[in-house]
PDB file of N, CA and C in Angstrom:
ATOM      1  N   UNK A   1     -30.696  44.960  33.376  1.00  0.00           N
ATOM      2  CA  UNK A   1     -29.974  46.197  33.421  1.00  0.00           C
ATOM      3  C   UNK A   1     -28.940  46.091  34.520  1.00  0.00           C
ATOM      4  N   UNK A   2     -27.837  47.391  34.625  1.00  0.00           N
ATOM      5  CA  UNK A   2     -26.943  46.345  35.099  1.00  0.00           C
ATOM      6  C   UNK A   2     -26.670  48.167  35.965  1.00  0.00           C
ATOM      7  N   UNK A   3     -26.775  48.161  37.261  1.00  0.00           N
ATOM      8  CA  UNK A   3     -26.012  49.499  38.403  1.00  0.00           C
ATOM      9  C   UNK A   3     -24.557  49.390  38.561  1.00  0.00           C
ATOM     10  N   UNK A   4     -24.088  50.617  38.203  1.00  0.00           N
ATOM     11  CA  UNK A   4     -22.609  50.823  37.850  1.00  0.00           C
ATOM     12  C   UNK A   4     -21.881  51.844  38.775  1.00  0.00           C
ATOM     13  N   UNK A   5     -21.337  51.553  39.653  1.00  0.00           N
ATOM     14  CA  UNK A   5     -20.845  52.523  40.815  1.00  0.00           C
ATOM     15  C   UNK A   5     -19.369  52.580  41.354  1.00  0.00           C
ATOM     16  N   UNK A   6     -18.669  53.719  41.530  1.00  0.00           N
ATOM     17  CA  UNK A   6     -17.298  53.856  41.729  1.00  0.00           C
ATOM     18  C   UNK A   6     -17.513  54.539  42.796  1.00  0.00           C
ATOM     19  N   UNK A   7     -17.013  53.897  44.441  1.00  0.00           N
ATOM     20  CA  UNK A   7     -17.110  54.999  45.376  1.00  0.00           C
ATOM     21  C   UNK A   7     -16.195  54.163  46.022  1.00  0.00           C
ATOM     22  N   UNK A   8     -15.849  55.169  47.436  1.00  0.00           N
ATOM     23  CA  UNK A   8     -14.887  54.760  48.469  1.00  0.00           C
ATOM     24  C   UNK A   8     -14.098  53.594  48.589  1.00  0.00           C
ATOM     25  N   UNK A   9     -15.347  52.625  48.460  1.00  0.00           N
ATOM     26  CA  UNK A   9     -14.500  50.872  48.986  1.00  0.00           C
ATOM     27  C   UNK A   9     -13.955  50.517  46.988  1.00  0.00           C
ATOM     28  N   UNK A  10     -14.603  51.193  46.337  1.00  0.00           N
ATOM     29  CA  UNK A  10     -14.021  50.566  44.996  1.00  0.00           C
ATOM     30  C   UNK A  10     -15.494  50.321  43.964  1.00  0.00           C
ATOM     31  N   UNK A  11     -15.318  49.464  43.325  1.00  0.00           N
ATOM     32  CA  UNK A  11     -16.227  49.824  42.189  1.00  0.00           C
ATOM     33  C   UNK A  11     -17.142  48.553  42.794  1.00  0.00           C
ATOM     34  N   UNK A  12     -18.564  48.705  41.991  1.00  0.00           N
ATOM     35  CA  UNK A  12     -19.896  47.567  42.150  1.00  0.00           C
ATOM     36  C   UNK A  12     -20.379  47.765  40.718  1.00  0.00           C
ATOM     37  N   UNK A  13     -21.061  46.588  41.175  1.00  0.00           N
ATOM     38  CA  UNK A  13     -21.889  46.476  39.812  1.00  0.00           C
ATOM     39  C   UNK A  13     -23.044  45.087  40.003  1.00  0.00           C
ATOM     40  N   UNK A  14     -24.113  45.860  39.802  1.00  0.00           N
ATOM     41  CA  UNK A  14     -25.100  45.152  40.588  1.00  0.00           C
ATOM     42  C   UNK A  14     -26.032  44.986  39.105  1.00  0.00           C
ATOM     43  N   UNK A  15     -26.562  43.911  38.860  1.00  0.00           N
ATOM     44  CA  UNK A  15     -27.455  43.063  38.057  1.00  0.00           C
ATOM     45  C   UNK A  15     -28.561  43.118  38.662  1.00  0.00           C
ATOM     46  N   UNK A  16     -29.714  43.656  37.837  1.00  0.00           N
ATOM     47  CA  UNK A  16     -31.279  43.809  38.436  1.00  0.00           C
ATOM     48  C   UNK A  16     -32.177  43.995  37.474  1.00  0.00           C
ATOM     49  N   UNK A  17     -33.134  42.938  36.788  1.00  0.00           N
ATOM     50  CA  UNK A  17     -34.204  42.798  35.895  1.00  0.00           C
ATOM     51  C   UNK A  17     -35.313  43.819  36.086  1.00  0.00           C
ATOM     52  N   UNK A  18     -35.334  44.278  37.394  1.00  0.00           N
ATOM     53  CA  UNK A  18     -36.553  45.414  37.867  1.00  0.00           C
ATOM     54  C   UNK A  18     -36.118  47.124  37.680  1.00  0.00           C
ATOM     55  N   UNK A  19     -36.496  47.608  36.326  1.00  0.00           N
ATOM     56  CA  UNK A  19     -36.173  48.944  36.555  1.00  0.00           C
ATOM     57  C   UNK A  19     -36.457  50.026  37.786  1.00  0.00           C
ATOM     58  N   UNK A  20     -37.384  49.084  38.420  1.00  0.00           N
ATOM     59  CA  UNK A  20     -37.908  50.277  39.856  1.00  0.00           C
ATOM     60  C   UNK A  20     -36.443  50.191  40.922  1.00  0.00           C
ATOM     61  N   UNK A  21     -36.160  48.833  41.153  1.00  0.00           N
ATOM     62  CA  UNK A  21     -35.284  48.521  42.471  1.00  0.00           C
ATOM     63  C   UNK A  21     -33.933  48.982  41.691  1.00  0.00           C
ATOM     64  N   UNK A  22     -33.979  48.883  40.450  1.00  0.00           N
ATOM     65  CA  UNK A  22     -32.381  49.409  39.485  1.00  0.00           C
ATOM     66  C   UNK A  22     -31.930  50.937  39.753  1.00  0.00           C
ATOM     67  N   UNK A  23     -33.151  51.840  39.797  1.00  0.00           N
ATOM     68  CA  UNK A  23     -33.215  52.953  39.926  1.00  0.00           C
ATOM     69  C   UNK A  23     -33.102  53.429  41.872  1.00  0.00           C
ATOM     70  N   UNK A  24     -33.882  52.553  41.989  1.00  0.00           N
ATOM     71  CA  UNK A  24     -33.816  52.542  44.214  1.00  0.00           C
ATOM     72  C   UNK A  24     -32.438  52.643  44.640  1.00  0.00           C
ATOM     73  N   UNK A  25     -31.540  51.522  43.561  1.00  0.00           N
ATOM     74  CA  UNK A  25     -29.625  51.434  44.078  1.00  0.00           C
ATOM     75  C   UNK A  25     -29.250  52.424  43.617  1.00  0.00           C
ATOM     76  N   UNK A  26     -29.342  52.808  42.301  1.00  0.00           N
ATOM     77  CA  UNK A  26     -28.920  53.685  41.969  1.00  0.00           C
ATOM     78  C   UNK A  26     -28.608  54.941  42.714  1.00  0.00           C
ATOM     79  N   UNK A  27     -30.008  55.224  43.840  1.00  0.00           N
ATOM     80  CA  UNK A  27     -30.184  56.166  44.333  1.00  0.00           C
ATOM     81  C   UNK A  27     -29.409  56.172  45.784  1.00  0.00           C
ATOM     82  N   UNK A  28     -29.820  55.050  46.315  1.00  0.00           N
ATOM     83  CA  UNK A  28     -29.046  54.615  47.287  1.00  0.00           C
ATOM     84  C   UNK A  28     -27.747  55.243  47.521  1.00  0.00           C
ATOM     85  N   UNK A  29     -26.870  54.106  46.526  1.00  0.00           N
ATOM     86  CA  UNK A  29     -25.511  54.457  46.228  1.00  0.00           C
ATOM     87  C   UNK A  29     -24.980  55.451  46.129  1.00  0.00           C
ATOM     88  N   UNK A  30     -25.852  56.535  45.575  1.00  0.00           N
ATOM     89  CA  UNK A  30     -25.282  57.549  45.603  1.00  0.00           C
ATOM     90  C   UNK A  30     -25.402  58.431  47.380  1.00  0.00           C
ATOM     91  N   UNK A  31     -26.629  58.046  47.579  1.00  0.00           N
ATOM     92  CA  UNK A  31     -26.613  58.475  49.310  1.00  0.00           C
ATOM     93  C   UNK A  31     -25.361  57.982  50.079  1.00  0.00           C
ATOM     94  N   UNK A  32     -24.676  57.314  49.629  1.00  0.00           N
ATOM     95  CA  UNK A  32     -23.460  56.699  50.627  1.00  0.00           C
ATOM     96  C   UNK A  32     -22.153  57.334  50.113  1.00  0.00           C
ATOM     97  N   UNK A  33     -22.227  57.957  48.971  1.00  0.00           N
ATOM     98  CA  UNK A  33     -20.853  58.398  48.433  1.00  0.00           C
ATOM     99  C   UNK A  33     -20.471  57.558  47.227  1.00  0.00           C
ATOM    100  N   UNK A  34     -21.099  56.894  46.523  1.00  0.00           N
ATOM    101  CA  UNK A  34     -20.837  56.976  45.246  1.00  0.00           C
ATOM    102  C   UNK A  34     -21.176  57.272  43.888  1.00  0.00           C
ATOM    103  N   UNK A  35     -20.743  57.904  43.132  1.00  0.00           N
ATOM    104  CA  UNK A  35     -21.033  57.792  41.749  1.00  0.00           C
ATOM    105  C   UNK A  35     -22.003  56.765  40.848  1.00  0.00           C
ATOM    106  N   UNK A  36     -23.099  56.155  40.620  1.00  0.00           N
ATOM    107  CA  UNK A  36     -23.485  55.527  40.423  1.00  0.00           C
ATOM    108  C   UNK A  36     -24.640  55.942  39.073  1.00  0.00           C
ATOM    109  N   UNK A  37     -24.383  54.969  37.729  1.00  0.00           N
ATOM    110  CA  UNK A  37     -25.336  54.934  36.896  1.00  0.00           C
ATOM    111  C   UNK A  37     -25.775  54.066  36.459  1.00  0.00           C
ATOM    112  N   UNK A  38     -26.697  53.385  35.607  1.00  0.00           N
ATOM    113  CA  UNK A  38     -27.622  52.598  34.941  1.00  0.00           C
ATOM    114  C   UNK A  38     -27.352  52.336  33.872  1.00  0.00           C
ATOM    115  N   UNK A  39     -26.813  51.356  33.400  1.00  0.00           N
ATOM    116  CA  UNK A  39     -26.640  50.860  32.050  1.00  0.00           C
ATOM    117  C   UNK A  39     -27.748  49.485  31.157  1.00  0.00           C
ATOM    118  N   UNK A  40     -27.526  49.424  29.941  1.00  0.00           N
ATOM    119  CA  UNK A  40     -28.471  47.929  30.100  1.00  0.00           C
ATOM    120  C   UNK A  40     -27.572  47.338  29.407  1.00  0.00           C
ATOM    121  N   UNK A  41     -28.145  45.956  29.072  1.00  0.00           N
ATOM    122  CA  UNK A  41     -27.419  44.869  28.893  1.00  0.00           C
ATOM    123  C   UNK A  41     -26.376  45.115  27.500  1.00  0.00           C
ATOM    124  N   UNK A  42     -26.438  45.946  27.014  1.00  0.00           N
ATOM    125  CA  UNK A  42     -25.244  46.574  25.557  1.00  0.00           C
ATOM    126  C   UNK A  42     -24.073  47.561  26.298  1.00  0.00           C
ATOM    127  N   UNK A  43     -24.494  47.938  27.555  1.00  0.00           N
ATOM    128  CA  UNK A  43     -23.303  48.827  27.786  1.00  0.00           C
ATOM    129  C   UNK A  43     -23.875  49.821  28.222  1.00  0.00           C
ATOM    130  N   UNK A  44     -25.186  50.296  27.515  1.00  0.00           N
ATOM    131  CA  UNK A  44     -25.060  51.922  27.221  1.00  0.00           C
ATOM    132  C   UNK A  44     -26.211  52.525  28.438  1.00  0.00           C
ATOM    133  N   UNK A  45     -25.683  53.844  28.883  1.00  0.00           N
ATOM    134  CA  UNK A  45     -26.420  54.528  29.905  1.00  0.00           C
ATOM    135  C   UNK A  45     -27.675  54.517  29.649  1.00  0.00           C
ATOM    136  N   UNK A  46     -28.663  54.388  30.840  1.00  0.00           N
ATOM    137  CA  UNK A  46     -29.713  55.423  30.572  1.00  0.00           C
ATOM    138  C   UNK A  46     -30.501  55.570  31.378  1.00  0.00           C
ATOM    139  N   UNK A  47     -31.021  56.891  30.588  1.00  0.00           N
ATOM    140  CA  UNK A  47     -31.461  57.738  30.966  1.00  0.00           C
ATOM    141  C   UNK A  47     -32.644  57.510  32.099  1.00  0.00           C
ATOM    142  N   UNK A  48     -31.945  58.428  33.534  1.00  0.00           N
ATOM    143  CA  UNK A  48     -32.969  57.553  34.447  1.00  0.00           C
ATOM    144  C   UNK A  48     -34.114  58.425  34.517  1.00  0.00           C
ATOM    145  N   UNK A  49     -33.880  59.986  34.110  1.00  0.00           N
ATOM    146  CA  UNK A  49     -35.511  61.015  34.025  1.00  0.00           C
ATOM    147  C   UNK A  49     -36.445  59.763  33.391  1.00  0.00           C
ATOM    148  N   UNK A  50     -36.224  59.271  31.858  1.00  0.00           N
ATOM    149  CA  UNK A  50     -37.132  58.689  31.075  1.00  0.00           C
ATOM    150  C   UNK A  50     -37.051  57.240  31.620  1.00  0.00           C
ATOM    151  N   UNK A  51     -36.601  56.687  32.275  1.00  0.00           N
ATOM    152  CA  UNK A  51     -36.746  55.386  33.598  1.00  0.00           C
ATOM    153  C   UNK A  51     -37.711  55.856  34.573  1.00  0.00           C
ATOM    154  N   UNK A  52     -37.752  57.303  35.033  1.00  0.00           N
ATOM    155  CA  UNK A  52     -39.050  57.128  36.215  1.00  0.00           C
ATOM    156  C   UNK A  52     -40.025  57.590  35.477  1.00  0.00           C
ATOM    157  N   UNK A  53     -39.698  58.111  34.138  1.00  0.00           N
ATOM    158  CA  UNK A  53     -41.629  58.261  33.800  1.00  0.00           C
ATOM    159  C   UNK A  53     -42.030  57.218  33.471  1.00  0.00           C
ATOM    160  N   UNK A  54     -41.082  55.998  32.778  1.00  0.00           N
ATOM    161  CA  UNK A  54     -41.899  54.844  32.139  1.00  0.00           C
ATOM    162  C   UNK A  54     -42.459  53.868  33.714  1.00  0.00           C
ATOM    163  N   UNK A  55     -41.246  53.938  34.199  1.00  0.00           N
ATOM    164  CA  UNK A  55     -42.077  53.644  35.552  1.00  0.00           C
ATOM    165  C   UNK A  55     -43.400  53.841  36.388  1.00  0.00           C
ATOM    166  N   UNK A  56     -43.768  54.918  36.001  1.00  0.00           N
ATOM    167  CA  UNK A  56     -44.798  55.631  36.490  1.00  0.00           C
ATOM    168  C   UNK A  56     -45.945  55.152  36.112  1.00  0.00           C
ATOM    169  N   UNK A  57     -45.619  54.748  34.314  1.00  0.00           N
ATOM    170  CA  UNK A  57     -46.274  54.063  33.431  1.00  0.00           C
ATOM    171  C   UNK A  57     -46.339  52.968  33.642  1.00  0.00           C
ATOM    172  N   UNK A  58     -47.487  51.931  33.762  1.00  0.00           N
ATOM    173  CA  UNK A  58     -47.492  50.702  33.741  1.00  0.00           C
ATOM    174  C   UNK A  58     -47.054  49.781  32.309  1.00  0.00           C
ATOM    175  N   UNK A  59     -47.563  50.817  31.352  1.00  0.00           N
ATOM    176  CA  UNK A  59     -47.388  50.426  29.524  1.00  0.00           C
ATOM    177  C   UNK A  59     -45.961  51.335  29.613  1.00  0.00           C
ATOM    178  N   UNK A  60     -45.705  51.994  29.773  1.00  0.00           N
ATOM    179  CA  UNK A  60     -44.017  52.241  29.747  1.00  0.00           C
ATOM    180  C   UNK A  60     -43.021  51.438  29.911  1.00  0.00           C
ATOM    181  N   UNK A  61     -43.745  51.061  31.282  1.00  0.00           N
ATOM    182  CA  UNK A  61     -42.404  50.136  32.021  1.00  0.00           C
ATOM    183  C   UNK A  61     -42.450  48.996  31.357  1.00  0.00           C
ATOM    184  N   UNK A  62     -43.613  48.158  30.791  1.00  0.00           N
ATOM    185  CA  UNK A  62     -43.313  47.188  30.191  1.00  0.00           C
ATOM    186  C   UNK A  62     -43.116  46.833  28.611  1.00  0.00           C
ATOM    187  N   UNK A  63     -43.192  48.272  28.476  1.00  0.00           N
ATOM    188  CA  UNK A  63     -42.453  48.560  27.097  1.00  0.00           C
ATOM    189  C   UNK A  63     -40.862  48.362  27.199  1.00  0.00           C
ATOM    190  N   UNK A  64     -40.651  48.937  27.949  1.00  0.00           N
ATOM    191  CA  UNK A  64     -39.252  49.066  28.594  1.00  0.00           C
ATOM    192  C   UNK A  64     -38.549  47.873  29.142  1.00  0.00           C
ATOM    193  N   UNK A  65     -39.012  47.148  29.487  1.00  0.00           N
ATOM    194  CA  UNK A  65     -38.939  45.507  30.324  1.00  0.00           C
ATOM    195  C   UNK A  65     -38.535  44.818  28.561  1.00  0.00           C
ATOM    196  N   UNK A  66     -39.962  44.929  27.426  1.00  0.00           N
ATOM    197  CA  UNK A  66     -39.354  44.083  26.540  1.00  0.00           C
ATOM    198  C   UNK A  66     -38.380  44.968  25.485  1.00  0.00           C
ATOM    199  N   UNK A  67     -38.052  46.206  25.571  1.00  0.00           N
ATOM    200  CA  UNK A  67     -37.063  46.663  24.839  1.00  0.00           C
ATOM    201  C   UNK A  67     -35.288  46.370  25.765  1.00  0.00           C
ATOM    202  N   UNK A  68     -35.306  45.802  27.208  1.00  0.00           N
ATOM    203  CA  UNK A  68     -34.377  45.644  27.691  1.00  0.00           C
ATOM    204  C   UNK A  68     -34.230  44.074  27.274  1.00  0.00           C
ATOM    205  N   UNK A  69     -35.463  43.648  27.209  1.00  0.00           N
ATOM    206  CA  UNK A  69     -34.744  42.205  27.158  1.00  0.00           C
ATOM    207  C   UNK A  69     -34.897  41.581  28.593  1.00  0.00           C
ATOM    208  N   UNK A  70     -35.792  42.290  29.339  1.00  0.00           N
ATOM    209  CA  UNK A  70     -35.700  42.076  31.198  1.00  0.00           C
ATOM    210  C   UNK A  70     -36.938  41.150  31.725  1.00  0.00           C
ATOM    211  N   UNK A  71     -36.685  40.413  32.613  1.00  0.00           N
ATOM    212  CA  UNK A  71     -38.106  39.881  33.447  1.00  0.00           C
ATOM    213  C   UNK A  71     -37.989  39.941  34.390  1.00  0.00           C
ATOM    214  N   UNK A  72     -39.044  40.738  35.233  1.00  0.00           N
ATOM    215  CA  UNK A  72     -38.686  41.259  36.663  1.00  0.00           C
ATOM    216  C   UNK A  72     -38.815  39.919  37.476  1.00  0.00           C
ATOM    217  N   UNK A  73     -38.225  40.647  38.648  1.00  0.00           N
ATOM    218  CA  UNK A  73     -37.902  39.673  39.898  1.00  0.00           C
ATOM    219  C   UNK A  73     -36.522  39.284  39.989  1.00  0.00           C
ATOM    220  N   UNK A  74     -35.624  38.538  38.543  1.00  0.00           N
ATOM    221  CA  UNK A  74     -34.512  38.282  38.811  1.00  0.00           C
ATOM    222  C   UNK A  74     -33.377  39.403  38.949  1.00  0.00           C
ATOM    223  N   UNK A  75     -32.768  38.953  40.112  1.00  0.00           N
ATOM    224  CA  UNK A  75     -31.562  39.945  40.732  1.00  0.00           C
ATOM    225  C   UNK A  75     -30.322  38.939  40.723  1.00  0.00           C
ATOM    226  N   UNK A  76     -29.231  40.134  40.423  1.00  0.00           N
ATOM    227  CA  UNK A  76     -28.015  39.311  40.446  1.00  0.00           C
ATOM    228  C   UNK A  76     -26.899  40.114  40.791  1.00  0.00           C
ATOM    229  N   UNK A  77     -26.014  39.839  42.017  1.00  0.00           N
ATOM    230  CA  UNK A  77     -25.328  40.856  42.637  1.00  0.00           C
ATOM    231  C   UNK A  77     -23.913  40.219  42.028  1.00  0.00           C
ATOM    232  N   UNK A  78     -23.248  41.453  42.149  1.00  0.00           N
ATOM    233  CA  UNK A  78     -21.890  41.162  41.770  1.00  0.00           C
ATOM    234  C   UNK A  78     -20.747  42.364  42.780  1.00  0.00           C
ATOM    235  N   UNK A  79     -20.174  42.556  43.687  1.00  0.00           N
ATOM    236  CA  UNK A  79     -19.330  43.466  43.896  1.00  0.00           C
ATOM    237  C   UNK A  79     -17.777  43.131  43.765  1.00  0.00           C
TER     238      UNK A  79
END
């Protein structure tokens, strides 16, 4: 899944297989002044309410892991 952010210094975009730490920047980012959302690997937003319940979920999240196409641990920064 891929963190998508437009603030002050300019745009980011941060690569992260872990929906927990995807959702942590997300949050982050926005604590500093930017705009920031969650996309996955097609483009398309989502939805981070139904990201922290599957999270919450152990069978969510890894429902979610193989409907992304994701294997946690790998990170990949890009700004």
């Amino acid at each position: 899944m891929i963190v998508k952010a437009e603030g002050p210094s300019g745009p980011a975009k941060i690569y992260s297989d872990n929906p927990k730490h995807a959702l942590g920047l997300a949050q982050y980012l926005r604590t500093i002044g930017y705009n920031a959302w969650i996309e996955d690997t097609n483009g398309n937003e989502i939805d981070e309410k139904a990201l922290k319940m599957a999270i919450r979920s152990s069978r969510g999240c890894n429902l979610l892991l193989m409907q992304l196409g994701a294997f946690p641990g790998a990170i990949r920064l890009r700004l």
